[in-house]
N, C-alpha and C. Protein backbone atom coordinates (compact mmCIF):
# COMPACT_ATOMS: atom_id res chain seq x y z
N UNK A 1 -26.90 -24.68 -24.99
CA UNK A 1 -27.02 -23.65 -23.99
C UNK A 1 -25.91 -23.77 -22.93
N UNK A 2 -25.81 -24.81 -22.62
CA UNK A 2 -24.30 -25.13 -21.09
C UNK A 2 -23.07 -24.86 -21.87
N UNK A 3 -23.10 -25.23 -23.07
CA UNK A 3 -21.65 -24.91 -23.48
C UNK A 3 -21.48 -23.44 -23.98
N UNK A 4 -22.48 -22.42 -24.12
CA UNK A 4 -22.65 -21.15 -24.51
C UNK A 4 -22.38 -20.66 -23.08
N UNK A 5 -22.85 -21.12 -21.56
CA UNK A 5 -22.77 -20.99 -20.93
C UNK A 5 -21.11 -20.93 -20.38
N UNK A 6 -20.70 -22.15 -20.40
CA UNK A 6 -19.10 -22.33 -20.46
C UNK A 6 -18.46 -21.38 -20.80
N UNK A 7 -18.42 -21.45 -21.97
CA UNK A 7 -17.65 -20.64 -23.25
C UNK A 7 -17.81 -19.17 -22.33
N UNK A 8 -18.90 -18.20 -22.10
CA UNK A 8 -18.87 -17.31 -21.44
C UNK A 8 -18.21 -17.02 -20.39
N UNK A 9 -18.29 -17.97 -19.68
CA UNK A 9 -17.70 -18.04 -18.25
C UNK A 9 -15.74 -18.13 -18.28
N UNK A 10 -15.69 -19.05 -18.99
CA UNK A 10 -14.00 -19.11 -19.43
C UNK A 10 -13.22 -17.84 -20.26
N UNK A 11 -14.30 -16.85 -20.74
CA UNK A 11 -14.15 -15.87 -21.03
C UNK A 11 -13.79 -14.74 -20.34
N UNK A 12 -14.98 -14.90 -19.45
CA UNK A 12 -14.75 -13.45 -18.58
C UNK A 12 -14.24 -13.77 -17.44
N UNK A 13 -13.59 -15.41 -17.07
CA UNK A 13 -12.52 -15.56 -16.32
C UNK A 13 -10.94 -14.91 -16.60
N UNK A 14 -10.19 -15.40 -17.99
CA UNK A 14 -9.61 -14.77 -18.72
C UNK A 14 -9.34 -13.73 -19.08
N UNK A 15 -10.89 -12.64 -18.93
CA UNK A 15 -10.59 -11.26 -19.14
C UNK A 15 -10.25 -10.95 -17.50
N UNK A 16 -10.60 -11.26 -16.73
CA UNK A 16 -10.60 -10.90 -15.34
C UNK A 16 -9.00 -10.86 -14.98
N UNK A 17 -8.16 -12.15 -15.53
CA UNK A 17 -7.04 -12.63 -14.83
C UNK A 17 -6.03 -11.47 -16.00
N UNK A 18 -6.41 -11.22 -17.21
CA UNK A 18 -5.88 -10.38 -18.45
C UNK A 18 -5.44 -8.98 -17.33
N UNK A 19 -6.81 -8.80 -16.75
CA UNK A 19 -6.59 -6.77 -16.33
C UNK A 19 -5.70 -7.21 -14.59
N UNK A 20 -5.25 -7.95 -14.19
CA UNK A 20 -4.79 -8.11 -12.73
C UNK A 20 -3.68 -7.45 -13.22
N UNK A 21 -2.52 -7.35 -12.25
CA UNK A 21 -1.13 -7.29 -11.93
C UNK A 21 -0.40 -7.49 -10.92
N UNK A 22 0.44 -7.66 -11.00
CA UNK A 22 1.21 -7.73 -9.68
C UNK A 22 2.00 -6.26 -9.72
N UNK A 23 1.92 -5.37 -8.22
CA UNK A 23 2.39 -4.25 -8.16
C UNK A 23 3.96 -4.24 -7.57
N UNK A 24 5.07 -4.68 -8.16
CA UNK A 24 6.19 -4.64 -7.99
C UNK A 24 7.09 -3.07 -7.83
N UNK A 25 6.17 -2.20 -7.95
CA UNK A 25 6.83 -0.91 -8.10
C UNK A 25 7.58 -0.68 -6.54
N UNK A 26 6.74 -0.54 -5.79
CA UNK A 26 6.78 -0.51 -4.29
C UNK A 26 7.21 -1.71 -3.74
N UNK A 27 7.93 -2.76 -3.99
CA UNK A 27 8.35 -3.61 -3.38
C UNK A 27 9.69 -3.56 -2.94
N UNK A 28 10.29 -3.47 -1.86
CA UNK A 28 11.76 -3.64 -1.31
C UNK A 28 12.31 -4.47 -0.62
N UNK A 29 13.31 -4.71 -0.98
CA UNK A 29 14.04 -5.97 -0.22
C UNK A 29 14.62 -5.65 0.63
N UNK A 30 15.37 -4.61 0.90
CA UNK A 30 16.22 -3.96 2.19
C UNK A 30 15.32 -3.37 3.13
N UNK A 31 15.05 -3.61 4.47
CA UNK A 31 14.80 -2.82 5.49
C UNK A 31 14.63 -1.55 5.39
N UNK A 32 13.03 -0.91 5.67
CA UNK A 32 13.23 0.31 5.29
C UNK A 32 14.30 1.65 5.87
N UNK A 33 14.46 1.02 7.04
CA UNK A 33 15.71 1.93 7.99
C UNK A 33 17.04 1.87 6.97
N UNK A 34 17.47 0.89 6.08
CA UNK A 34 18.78 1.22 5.37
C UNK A 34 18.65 1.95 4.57
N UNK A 35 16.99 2.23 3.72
CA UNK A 35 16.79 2.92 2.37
C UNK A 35 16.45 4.16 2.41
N UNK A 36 17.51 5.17 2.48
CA UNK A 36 17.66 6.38 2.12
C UNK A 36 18.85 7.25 1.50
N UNK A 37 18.17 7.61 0.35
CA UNK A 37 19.08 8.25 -0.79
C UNK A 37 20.46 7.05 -0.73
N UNK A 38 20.21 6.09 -0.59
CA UNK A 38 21.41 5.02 -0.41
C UNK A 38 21.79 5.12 -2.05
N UNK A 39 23.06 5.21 -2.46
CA UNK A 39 24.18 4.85 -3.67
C UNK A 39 23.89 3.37 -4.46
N UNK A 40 24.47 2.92 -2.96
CA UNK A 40 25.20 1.12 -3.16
C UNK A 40 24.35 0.62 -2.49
N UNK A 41 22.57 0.38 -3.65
CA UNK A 41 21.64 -0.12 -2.90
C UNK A 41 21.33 -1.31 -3.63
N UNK A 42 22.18 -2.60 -2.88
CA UNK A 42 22.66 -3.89 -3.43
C UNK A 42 22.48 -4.99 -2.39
N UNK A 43 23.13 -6.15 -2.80
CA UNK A 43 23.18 -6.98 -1.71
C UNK A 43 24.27 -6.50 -1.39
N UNK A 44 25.54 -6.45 -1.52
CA UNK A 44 26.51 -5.92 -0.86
C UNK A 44 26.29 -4.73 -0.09
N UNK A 45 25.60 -4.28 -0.11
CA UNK A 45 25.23 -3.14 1.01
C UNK A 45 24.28 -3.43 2.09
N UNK A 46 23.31 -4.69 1.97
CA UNK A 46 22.53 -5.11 2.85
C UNK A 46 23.38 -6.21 3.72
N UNK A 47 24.34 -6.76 2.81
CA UNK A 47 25.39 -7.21 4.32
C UNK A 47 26.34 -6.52 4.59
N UNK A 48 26.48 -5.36 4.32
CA UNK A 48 27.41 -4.31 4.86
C UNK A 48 26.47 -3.44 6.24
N UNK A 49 25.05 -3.33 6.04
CA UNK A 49 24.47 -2.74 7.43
C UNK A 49 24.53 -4.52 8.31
N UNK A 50 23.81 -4.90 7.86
CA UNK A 50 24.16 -6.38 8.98
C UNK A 50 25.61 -6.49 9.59
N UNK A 51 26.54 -6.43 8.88
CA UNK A 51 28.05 -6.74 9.24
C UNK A 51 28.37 -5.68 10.69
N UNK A 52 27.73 -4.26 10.23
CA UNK A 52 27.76 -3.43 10.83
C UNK A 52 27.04 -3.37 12.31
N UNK A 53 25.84 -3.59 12.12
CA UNK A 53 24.84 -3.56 13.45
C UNK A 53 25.68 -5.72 13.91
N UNK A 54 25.98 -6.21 13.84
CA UNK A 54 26.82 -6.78 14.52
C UNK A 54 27.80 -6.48 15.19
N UNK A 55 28.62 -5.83 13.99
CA UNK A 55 30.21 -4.96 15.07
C UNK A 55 29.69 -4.28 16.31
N UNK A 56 28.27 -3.63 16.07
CA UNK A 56 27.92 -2.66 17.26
C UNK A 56 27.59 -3.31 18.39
N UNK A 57 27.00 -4.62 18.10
CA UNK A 57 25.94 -5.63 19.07
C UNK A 57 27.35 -5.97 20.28
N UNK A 58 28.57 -6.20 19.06
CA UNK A 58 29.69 -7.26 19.98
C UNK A 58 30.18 -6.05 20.92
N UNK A 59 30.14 -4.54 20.87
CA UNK A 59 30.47 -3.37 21.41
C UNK A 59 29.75 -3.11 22.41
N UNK A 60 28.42 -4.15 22.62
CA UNK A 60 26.99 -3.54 23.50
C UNK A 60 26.84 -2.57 23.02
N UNK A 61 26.86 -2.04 22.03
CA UNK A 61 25.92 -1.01 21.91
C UNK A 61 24.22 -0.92 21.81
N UNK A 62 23.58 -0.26 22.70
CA UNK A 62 22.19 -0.79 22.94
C UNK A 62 21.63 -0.47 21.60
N UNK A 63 20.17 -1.20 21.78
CA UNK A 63 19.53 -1.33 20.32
C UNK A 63 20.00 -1.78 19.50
N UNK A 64 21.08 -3.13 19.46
CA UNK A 64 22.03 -3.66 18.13
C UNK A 64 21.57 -5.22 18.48
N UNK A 65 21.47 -5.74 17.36
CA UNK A 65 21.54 -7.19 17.45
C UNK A 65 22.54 -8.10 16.28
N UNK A 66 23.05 -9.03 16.46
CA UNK A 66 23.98 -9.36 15.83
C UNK A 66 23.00 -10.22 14.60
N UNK A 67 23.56 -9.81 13.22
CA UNK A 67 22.61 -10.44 12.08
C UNK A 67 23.61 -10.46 11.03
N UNK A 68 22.89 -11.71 10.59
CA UNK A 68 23.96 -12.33 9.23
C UNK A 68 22.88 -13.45 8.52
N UNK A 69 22.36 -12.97 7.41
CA UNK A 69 21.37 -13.25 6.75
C UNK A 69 21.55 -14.73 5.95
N UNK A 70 21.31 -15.36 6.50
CA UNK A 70 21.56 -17.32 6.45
C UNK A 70 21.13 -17.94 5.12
N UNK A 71 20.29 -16.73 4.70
CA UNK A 71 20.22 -17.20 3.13
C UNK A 71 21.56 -16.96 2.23
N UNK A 72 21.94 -15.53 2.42
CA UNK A 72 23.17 -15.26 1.72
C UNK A 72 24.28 -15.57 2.11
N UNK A 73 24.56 -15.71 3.65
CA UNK A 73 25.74 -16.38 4.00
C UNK A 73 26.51 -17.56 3.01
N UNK A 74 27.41 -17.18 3.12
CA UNK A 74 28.32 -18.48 2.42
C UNK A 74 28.07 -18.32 0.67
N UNK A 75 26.92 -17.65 0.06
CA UNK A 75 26.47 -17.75 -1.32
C UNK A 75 27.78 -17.04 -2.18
N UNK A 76 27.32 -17.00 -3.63
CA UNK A 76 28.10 -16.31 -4.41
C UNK A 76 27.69 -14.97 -4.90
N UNK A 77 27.16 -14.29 -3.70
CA UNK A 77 26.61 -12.84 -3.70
C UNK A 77 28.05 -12.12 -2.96
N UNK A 78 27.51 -10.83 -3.62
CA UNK A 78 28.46 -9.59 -2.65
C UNK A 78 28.03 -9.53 -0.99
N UNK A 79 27.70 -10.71 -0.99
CA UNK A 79 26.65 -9.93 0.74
C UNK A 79 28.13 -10.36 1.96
N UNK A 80 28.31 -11.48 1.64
CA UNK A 80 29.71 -11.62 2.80
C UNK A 80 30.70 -9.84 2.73
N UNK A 81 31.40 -10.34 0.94
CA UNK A 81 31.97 -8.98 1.46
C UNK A 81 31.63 -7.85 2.05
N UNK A 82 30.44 -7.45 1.93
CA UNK A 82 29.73 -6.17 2.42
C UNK A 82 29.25 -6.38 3.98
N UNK A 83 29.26 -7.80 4.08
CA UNK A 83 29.11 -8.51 5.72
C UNK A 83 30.71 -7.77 6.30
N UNK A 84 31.41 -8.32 5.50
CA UNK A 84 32.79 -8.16 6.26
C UNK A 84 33.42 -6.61 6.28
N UNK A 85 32.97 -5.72 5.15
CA UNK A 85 33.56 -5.08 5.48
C UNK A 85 32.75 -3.54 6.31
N UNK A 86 31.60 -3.88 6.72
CA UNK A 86 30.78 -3.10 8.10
C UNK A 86 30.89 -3.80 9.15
N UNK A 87 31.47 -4.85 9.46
CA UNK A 87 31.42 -5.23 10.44
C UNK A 87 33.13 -4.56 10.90
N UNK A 88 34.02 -4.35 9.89
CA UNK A 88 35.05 -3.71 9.77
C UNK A 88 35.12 -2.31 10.35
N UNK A 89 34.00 -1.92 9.78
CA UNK A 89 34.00 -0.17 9.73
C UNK A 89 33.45 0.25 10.81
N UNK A 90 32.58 -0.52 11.58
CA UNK A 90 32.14 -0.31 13.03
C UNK A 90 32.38 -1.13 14.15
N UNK A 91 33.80 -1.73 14.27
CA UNK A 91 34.13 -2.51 15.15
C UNK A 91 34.69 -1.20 16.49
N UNK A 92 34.42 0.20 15.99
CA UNK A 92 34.88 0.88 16.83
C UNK A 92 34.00 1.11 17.81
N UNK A 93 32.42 1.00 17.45
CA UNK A 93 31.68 0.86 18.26
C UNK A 93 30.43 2.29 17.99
N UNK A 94 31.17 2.67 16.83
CA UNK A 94 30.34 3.93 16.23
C UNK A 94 29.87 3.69 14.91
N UNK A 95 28.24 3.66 14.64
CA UNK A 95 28.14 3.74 12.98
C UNK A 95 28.59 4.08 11.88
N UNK A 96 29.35 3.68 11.14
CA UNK A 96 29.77 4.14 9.96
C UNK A 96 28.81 3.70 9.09
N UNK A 97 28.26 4.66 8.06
CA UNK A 97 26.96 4.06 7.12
C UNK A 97 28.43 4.18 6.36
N UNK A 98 27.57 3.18 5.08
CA UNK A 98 28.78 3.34 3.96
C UNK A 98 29.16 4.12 3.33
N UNK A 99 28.28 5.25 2.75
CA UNK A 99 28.40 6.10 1.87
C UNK A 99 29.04 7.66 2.56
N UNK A 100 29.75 7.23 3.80
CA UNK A 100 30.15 8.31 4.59
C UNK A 100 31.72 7.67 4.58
N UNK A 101 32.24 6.39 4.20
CA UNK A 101 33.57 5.76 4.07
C UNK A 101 34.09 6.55 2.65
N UNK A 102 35.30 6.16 2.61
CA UNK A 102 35.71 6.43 1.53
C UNK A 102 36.45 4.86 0.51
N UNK A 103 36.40 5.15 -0.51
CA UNK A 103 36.49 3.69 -1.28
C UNK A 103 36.00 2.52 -0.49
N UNK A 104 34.09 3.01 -0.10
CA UNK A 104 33.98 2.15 0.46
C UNK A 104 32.72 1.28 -0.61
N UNK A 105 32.92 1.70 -2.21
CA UNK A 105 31.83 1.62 -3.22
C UNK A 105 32.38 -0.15 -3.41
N UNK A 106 31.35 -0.85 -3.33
CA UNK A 106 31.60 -2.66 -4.20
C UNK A 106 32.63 -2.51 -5.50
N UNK A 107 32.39 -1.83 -5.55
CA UNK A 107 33.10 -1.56 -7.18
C UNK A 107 34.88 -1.25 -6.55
N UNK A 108 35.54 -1.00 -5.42
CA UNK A 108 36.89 -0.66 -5.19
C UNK A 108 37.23 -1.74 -5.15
């Protein structure tokens, strides 16, 4: 009887853990403020808005804080270049999103 008991129980544990999921559909890694109709929606584009809202921070421009994502820093991701080159594109002190540059795609 306990092991009929068992046996049941390890069963409909198994079926329980069988029907779960993990819902990855809706999961994002970029800030929802960068994700719209974005192209070059990469790491190189998530240190291209960081690079950027830095250039603005060093400009005072209000509402900017200077960010450079300490995981990717220094790595062998596109995120420096895309660090470097928004921090490039808005050192004027005005937003440039990327997809408003020209040859401004990871791929140039």
């Amino acid at each position: 009887m306990m092991k009929a008991r068992l046996i049941f129980i390890a069963v409909l544990s198994l079926s329980a853990i069988g029907c779960t999921s993990a819902d990855y559909d809706n999961y994002k890694f970029f800030p929802e403020e960068y994700v719209s109709n974005v192209k070059y929606d990469s790491i190189y584009h998530y240190g291209y808005n960081q690079g950027c809202e830095s250039a603005l921070k060093a400009k005072n421009v209000e509402d900017t804080d200077y960010q450079k994502d300490e995981t990717f820093d220094g790595g062998l991701t596109r995120f420096n270049d895309g660090w470097d080159a928004g921090n490039a594109a808005c050192k004027n002190g005005l937003r440039n999103v990327m997809y408003t540059l020209k040859n401004s795609s990871p791929e140039s």
